[in-house]
C-alpha atoms as a PDB file:
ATOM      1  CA  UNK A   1       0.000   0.000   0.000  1.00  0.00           C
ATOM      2  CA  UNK A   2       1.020   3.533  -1.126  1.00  0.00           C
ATOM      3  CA  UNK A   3       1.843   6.317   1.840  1.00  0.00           C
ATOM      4  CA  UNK A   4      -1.236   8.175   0.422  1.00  0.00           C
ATOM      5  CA  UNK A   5      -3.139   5.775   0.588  1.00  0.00           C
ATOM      6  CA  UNK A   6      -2.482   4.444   3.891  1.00  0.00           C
ATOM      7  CA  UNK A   7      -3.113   8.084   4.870  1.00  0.00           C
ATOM      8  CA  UNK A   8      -6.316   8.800   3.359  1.00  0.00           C
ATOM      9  CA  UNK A   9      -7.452   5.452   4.595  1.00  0.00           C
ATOM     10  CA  UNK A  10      -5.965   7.060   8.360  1.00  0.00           C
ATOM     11  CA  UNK A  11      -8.208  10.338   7.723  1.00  0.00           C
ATOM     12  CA  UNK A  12     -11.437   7.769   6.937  1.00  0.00           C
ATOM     13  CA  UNK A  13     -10.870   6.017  10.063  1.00  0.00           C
ATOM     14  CA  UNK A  14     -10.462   8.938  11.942  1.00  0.00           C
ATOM     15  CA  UNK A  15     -13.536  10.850  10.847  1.00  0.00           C
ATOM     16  CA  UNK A  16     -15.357   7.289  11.721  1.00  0.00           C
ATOM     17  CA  UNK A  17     -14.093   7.656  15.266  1.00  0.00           C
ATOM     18  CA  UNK A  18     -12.244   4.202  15.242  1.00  0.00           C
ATOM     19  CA  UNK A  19      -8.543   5.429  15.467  1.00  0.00           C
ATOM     20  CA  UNK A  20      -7.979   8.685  17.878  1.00  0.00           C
ATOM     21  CA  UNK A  21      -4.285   9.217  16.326  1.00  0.00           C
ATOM     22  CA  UNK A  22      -2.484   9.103  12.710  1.00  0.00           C
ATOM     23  CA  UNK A  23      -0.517   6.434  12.554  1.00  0.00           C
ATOM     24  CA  UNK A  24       1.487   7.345   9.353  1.00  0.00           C
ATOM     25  CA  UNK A  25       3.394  10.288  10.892  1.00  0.00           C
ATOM     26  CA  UNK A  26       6.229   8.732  11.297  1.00  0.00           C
ATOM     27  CA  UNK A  27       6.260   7.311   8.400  1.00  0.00           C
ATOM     28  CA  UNK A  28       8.622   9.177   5.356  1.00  0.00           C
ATOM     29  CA  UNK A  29       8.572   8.458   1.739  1.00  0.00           C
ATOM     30  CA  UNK A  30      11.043   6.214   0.011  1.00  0.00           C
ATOM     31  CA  UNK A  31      13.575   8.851  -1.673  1.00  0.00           C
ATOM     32  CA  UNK A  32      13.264   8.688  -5.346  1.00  0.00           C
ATOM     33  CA  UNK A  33      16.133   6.712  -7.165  1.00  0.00           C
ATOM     34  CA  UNK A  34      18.902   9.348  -8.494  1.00  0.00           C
ATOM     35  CA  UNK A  35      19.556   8.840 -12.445  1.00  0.00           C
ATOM     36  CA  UNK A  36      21.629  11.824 -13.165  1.00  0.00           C
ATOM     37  CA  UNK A  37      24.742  10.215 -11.129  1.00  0.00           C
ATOM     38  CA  UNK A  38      26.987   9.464 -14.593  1.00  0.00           C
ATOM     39  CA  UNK A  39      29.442  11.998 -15.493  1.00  0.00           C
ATOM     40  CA  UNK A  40      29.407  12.751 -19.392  1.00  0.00           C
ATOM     41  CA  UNK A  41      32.538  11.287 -21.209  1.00  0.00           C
ATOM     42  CA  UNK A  42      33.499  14.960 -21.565  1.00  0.00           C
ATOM     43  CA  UNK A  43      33.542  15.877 -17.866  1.00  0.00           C
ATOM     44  CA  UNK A  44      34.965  12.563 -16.581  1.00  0.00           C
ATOM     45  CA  UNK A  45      38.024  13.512 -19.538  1.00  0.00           C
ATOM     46  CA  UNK A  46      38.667  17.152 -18.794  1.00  0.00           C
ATOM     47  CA  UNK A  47      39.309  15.492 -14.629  1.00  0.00           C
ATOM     48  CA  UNK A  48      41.625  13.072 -16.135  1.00  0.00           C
ATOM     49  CA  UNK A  49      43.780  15.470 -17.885  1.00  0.00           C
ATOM     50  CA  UNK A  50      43.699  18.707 -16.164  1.00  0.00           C
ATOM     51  CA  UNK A  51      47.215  19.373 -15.557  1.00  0.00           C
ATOM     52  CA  UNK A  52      47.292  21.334 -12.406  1.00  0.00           C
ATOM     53  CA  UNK A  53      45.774  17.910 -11.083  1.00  0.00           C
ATOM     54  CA  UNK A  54      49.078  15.804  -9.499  1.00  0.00           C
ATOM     55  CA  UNK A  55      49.752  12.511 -11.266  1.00  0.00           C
ATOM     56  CA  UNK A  56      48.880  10.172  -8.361  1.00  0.00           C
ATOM     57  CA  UNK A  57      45.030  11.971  -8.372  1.00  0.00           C
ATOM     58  CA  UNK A  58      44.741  11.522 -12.299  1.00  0.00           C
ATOM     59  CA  UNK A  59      46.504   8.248 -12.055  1.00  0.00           C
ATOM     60  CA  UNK A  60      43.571   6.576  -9.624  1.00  0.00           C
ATOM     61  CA  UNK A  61      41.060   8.320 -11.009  1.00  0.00           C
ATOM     62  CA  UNK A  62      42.069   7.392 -14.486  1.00  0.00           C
ATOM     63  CA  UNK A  63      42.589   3.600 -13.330  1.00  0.00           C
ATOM     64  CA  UNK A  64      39.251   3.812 -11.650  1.00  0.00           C
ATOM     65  CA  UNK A  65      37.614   4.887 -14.745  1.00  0.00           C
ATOM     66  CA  UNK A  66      39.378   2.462 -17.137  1.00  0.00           C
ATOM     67  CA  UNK A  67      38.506  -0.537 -14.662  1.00  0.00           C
ATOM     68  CA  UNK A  68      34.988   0.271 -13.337  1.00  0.00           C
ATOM     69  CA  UNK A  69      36.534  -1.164 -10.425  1.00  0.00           C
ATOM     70  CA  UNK A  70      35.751   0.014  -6.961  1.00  0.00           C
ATOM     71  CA  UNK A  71      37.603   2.830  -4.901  1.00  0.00           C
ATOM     72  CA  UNK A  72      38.837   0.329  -1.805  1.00  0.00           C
ATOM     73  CA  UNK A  73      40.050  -1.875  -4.487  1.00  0.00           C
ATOM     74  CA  UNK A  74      42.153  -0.071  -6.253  1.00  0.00           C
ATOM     75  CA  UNK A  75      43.532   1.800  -3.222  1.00  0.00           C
ATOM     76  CA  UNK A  76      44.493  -1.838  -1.665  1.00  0.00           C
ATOM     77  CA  UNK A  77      47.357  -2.334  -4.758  1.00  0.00           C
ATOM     78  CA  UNK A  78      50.546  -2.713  -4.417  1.00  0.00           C
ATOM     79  CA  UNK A  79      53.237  -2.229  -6.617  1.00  0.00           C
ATOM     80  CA  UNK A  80      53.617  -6.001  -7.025  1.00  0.00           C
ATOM     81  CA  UNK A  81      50.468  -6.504  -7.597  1.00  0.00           C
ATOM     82  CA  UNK A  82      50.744  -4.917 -10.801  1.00  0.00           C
ATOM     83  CA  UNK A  83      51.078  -6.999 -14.322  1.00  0.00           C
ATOM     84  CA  UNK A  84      52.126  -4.294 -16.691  1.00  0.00           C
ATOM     85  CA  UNK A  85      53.143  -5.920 -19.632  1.00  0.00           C
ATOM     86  CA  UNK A  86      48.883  -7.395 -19.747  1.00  0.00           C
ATOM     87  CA  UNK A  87      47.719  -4.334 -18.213  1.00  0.00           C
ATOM     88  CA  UNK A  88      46.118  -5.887 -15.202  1.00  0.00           C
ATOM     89  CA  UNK A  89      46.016  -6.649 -11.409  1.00  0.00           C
ATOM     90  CA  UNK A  90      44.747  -8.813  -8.999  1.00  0.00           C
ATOM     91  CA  UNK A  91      42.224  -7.699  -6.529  1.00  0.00           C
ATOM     92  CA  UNK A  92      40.237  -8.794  -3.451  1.00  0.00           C
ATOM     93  CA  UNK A  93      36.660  -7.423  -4.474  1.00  0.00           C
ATOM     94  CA  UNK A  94      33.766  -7.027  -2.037  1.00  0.00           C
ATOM     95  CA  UNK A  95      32.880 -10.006   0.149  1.00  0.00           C
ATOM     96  CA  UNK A  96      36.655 -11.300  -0.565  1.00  0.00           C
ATOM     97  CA  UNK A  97      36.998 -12.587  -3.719  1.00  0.00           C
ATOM     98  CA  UNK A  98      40.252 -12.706  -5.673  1.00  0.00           C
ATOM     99  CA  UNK A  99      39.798 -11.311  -8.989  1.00  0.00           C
ATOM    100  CA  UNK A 100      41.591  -9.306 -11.804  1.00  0.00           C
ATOM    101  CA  UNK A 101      40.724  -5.778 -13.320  1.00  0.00           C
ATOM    102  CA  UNK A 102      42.187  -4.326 -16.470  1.00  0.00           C
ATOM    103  CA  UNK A 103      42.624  -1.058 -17.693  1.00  0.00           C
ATOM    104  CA  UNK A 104      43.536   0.404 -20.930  1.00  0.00           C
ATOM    105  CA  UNK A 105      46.372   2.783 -22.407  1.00  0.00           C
ATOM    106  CA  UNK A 106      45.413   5.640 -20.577  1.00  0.00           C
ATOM    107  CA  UNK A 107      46.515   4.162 -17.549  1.00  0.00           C
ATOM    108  CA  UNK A 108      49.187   2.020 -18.883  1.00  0.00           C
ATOM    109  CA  UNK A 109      51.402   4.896 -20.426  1.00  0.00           C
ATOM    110  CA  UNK A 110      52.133   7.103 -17.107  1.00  0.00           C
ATOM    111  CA  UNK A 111      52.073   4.094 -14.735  1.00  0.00           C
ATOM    112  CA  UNK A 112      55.769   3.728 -14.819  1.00  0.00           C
ATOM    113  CA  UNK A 113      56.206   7.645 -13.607  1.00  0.00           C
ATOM    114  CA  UNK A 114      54.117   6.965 -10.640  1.00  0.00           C
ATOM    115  CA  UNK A 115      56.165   4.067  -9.494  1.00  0.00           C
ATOM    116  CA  UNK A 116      59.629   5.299 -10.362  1.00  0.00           C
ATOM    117  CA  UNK A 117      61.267   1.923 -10.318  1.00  0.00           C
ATOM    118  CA  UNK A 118      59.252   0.476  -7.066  1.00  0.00           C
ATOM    119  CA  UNK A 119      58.800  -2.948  -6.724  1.00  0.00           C
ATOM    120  CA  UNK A 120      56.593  -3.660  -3.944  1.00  0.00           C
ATOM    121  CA  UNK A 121      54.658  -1.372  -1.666  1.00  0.00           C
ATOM    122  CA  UNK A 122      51.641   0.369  -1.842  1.00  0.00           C
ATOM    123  CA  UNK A 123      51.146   1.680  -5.390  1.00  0.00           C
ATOM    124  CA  UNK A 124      48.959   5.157  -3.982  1.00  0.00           C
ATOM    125  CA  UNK A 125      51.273   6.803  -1.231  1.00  0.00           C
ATOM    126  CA  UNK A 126      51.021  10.041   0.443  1.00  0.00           C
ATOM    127  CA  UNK A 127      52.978  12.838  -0.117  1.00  0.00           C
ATOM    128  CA  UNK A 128      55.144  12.574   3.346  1.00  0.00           C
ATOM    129  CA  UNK A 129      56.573   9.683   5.225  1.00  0.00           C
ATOM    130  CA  UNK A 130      53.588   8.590   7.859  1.00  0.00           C
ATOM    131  CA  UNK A 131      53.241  10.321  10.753  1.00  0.00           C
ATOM    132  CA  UNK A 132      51.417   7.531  13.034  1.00  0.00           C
ATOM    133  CA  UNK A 133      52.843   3.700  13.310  1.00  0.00           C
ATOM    134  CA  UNK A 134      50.436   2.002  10.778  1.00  0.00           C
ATOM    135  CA  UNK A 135      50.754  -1.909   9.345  1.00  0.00           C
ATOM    136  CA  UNK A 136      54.085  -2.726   7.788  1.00  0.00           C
ATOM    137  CA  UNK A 137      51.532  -3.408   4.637  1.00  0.00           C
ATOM    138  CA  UNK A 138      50.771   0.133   4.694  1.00  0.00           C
ATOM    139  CA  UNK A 139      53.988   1.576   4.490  1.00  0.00           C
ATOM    140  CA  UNK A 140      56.460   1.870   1.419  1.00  0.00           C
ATOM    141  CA  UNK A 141      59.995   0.328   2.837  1.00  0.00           C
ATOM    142  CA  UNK A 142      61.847   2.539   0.414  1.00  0.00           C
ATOM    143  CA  UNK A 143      60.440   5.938   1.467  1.00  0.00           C
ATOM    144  CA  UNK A 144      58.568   5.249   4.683  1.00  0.00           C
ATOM    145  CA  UNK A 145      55.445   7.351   3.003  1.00  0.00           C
ATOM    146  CA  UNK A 146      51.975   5.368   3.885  1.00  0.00           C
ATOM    147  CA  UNK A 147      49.394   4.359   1.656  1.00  0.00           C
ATOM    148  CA  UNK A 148      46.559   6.935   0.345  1.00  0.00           C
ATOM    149  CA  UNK A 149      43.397   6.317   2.678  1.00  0.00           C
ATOM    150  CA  UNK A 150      40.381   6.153   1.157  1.00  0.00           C
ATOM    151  CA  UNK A 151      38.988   9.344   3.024  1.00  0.00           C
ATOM    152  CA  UNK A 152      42.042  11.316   1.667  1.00  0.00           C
ATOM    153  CA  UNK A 153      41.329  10.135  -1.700  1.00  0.00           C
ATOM    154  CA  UNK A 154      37.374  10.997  -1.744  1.00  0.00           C
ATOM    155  CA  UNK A 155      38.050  14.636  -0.578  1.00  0.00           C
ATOM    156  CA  UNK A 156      40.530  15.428  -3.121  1.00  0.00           C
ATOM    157  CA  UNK A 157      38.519  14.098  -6.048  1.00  0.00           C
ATOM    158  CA  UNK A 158      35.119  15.628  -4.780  1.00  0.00           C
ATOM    159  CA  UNK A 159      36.961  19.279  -4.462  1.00  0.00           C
ATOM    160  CA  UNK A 160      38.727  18.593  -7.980  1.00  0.00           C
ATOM    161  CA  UNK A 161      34.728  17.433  -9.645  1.00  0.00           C
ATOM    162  CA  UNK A 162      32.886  19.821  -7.791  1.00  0.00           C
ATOM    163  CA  UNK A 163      30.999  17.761  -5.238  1.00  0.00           C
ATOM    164  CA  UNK A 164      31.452  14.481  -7.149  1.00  0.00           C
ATOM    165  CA  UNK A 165      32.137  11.342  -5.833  1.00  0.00           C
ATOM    166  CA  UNK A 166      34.983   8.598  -6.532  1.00  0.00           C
ATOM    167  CA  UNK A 167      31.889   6.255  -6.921  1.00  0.00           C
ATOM    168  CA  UNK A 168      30.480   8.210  -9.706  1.00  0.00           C
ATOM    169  CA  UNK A 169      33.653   7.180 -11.640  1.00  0.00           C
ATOM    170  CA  UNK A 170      32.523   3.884 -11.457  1.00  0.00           C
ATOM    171  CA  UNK A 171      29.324   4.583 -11.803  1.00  0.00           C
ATOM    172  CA  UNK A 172      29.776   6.244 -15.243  1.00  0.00           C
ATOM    173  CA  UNK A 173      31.952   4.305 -16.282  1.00  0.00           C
ATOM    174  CA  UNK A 174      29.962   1.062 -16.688  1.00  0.00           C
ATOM    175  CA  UNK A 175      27.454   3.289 -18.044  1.00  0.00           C
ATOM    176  CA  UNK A 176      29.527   4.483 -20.763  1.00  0.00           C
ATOM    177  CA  UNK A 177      29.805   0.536 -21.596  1.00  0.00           C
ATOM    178  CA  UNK A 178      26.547  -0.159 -21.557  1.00  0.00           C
ATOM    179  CA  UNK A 179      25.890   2.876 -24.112  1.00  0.00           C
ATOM    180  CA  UNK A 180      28.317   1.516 -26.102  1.00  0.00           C
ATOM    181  CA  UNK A 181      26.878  -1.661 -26.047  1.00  0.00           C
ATOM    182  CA  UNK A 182      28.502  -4.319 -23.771  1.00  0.00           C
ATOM    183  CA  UNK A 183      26.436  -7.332 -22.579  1.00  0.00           C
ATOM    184  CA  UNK A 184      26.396  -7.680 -19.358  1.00  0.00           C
ATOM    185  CA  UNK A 185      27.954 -10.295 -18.440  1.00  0.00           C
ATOM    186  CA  UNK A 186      31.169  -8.065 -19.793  1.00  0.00           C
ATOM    187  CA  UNK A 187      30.077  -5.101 -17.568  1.00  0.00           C
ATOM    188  CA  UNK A 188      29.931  -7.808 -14.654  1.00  0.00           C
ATOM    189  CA  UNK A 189      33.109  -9.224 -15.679  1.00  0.00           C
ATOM    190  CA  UNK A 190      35.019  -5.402 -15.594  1.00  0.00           C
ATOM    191  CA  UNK A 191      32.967  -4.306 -11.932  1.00  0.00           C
ATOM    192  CA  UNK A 192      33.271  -7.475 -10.470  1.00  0.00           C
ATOM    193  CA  UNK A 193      29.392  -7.331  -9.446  1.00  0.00           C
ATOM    194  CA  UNK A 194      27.928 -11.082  -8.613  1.00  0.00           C
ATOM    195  CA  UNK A 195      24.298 -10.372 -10.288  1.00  0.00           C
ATOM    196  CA  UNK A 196      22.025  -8.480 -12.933  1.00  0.00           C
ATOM    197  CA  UNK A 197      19.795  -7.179 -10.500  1.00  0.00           C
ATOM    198  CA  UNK A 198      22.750  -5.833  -9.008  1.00  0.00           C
ATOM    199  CA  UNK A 199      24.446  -4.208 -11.687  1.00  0.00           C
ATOM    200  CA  UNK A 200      21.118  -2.642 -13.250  1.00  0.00           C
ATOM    201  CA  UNK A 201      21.622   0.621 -10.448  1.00  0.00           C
ATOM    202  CA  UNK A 202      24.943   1.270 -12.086  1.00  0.00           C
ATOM    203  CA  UNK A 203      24.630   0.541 -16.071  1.00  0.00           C
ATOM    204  CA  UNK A 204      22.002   3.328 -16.846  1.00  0.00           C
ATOM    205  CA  UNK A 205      22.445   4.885 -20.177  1.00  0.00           C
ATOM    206  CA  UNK A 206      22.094   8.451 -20.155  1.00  0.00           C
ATOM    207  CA  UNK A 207      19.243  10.239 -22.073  1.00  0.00           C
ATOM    208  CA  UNK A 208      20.614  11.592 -24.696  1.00  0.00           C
ATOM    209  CA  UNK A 209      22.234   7.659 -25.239  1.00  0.00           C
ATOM    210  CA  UNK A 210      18.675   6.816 -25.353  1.00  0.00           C
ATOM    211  CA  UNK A 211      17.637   9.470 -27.790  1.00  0.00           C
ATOM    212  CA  UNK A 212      20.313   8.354 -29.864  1.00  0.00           C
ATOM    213  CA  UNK A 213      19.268   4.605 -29.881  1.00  0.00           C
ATOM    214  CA  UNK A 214      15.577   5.621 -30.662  1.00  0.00           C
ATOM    215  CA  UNK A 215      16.849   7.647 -33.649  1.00  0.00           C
ATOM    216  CA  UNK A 216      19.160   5.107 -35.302  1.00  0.00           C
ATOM    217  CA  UNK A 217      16.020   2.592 -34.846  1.00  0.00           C
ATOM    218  CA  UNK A 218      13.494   5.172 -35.547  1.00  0.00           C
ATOM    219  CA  UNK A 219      11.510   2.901 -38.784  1.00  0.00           C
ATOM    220  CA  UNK A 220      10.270   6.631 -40.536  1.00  0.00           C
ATOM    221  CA  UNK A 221      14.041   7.651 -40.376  1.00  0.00           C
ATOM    222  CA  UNK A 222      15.059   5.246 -43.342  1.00  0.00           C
ATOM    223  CA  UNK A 223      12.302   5.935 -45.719  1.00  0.00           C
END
């Protein structure tokens, strides 16, 4: 039953005398679903190749974009993790399973300048030597800098996009596959998500992808 009508049937039962209070006031509607999440191809490339950006920011954000993988992912590599000549990694995904992401040239080309000859360690560091003991994991052995948190890494992309999130990356991306017409058991494949149902809230293509669809099938169009 809708809130409205639960409500009106709360007024009827009122006005009979048989309830003395409204139940439903408590009660608060279901927020709509947001569909206007994706970033346009042309917003998500002007953030991966503004140059007064630092590489390590367009590095993730471009690996995050080329993978569809998620942000705790991708901030969990480590330098060895990395298989550069296939362009691909292993990961632990949500819930623990091992799997591998792959990204494309974008990422591929500058990777080497973000690990200037490092071999093991995390692959995101800060930009100072840790200040606080943290797990020997978590530290570089070379420099003694600790791996980019997650926090650290959301604030700096959401002041660089304007209130945008890391998972919007993500987000868009698989949308920008779907538009371009992967199945999806390739979008589950690249986000590493377990079901359909599941990926449906991220692979929405964008109005103007639908327009576009309609147009190219549109039956008076080719006469």
């Amino acid at each position: 039953m809708s809130l409205d009508a639960l409500r009106s049937a709360c007024a009827y039962w009122a006005a009979q005398g048989w309830i003395t209070t409204d139940p439903t006031t408590a009660l608060r509607r279901r927020r709509a679903p947001d569909r206007s999440r994706t970033l346009s191809r042309a917003e998500v490339e002007r953030l991966l190749t503004r140059e007064d950006i630092a590489l390590r920011e367009r590095m993730l954000w471009r690996m995050l974009y080329e993978t569809a993988a998620r942000s705790a992912e991708v901030l969990r590599l480590d330098a060895g993790d990395l298989d550069l000549p296939n362009r691909r990694a292993k990961v632990r995904r949500k819930g623990g399973a091992i799997d591998v992401i792959v990204w494309q040239t974008g990422t591929a080309r500058p990777l080497p300048r973000l690990l200037k000859g490092r071999k093991s360690g995390p692959l995101f560091l800060t930009g100072r030597r840790a200040r606080v003991e943290l797990p020997p994991g978590d530290i570089d052995p070379a420099t003694g800098k600790a791996r980019l948190s997650y926090w650290q890494a959301v604030a700096l992309f959401k002041a660089a996009a304007g209130g945008a999130t890391l998972h919007q990356l993500r987000h868009s991306a698989l949308t920008h596959d779907a538009e371009h017409g992967a199945s999806p058991p390739m979008l589950m494949a690249k986000s590493g998500h377990t079901s359909v149902a599941s990926l449906a809230r991220y692979a929405r293509p964008s109005a103007e992808a639908l327009g576009r669809w309609q147009a190219q099938r549109d039956p008076a169009r080719r006469r």
